[in-house]
C-alpha atoms as a PDB file:
ATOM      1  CA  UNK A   1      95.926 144.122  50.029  1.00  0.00           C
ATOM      2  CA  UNK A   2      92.658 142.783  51.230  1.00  0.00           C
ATOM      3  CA  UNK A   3      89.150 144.193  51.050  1.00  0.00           C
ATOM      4  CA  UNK A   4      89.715 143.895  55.314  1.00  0.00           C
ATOM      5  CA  UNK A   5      92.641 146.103  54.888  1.00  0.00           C
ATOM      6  CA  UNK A   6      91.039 149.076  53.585  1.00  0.00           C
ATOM      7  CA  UNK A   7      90.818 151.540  56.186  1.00  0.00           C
ATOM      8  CA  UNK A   8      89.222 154.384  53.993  1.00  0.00           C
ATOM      9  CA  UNK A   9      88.784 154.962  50.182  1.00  0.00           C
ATOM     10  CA  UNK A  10      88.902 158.673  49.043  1.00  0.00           C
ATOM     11  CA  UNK A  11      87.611 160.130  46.475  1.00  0.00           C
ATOM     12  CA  UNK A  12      88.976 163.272  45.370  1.00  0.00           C
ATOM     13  CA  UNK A  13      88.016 165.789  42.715  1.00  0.00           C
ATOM     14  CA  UNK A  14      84.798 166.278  39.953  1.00  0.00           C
ATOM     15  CA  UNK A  15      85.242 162.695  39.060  1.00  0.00           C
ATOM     16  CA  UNK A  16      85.281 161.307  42.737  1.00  0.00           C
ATOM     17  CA  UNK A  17      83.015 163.887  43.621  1.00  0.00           C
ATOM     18  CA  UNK A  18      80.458 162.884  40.795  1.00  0.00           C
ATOM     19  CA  UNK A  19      80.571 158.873  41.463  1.00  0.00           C
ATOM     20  CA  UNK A  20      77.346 157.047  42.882  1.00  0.00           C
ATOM     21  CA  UNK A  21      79.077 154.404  45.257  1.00  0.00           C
ATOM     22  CA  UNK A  22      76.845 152.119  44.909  1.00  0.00           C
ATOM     23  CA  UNK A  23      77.124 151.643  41.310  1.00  0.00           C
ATOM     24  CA  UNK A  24      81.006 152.094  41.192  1.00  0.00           C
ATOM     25  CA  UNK A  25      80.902 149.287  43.594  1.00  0.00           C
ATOM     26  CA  UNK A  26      78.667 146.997  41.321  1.00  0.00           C
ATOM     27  CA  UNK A  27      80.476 147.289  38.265  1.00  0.00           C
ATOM     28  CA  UNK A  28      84.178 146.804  40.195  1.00  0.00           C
ATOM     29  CA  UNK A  29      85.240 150.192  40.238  1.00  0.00           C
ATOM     30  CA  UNK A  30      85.951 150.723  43.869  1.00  0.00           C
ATOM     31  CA  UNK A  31      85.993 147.166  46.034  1.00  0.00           C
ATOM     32  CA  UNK A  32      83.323 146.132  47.688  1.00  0.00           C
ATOM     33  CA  UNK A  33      83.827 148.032  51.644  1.00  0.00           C
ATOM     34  CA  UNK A  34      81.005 149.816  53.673  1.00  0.00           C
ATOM     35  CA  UNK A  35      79.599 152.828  52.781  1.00  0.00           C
ATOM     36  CA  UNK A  36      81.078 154.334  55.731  1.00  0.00           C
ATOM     37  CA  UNK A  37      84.859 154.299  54.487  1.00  0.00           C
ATOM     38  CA  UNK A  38      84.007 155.977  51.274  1.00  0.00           C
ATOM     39  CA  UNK A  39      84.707 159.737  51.561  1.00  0.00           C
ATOM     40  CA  UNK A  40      84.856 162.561  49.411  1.00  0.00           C
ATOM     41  CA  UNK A  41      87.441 165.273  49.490  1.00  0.00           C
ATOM     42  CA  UNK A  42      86.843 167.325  46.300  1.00  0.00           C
ATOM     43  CA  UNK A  43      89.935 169.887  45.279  1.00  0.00           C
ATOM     44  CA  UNK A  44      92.886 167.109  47.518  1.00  0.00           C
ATOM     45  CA  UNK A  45      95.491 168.812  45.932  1.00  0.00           C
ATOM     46  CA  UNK A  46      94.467 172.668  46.142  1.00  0.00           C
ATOM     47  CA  UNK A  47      93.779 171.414  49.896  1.00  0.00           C
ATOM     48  CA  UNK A  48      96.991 169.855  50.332  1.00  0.00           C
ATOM     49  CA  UNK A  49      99.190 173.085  48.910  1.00  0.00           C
ATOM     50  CA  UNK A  50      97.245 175.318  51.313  1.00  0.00           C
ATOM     51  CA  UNK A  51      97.998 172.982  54.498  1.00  0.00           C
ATOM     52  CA  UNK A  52     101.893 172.805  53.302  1.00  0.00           C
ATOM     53  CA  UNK A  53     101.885 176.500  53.236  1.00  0.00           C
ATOM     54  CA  UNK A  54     100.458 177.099  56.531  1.00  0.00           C
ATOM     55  CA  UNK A  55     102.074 174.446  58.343  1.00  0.00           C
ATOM     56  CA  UNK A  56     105.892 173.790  58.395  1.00  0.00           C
ATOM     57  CA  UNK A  57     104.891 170.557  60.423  1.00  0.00           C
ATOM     58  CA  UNK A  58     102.642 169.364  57.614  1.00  0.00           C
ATOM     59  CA  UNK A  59     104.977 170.148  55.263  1.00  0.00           C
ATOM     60  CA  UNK A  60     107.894 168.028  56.793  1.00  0.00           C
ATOM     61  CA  UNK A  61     105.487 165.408  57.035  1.00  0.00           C
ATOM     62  CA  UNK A  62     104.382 165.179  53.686  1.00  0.00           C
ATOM     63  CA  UNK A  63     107.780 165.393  52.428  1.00  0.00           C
ATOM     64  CA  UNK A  64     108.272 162.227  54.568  1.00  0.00           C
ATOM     65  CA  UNK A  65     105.167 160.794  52.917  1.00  0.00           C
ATOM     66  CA  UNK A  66     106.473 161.223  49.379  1.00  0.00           C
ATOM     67  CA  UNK A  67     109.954 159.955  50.183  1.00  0.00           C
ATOM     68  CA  UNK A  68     108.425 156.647  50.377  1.00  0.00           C
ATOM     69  CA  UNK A  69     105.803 156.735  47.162  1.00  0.00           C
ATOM     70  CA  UNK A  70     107.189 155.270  44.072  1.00  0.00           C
ATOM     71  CA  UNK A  71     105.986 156.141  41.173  1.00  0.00           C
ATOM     72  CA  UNK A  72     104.938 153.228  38.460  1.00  0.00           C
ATOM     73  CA  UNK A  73     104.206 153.822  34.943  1.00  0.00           C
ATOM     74  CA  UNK A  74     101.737 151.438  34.351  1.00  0.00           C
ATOM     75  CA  UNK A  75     101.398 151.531  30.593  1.00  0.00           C
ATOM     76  CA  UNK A  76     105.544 150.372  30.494  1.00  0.00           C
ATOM     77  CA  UNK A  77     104.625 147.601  32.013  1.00  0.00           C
ATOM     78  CA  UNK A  78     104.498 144.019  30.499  1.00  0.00           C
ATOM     79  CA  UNK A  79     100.683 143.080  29.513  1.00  0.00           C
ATOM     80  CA  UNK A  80      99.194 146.240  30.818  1.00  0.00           C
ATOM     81  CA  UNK A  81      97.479 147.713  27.774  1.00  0.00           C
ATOM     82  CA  UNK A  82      95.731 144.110  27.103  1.00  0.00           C
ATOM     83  CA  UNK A  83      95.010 143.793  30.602  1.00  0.00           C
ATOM     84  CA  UNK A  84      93.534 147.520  30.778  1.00  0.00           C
ATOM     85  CA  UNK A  85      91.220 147.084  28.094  1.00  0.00           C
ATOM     86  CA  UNK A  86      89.946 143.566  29.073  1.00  0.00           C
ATOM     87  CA  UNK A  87      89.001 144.839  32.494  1.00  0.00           C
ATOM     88  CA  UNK A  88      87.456 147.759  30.793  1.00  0.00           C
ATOM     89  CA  UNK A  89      84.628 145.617  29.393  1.00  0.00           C
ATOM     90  CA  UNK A  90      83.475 144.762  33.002  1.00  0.00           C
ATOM     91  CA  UNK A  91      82.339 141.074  32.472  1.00  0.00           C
END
């Protein structure tokens, strides 16, 4: 995925809510996109489990949405811990 195929980047609870953009931008944290498709959506998943239990449409459609998520536990993979603390010392 390119930077030009980033429709929107959101940021959800007290850490997302807490981040100046600007300067999670600078040091690499989020890529470098407009302003504009940075949005914050606080408590996602308190959200998300009140819209699944007021909607039986939004329910069937986020079951859809999770049928095609796979889960990846980084820290199995080959390199990842050496990798992960490299990029931690943002040079």
């Amino acid at each position: 995925t390119t930077v030009d195929g980033i429709d929107e980047i959101l940021l959800a609870g007290a850490f997302g809510s807490n981040i100046d953009i600007a300067s999670a931008i600078t040091v690499g944290l989020l890529p470098k996109v407009e302003r504009e498709k940075v949005r914050f959506i606080f408590n996602s998943s308190g959200l998300g489990a009140c819209m699944a239990l007021a909607s039986a449409d939004f329910y069937r459609a986020t079951e859809q949405t999770m049928s095609r998520m796979e889960y990846i536990e980084l820290s199995s993979l080959k390199d990842f811990q050496k990798r992960f603390i490299r990029s931690m010392l943002f040079v």
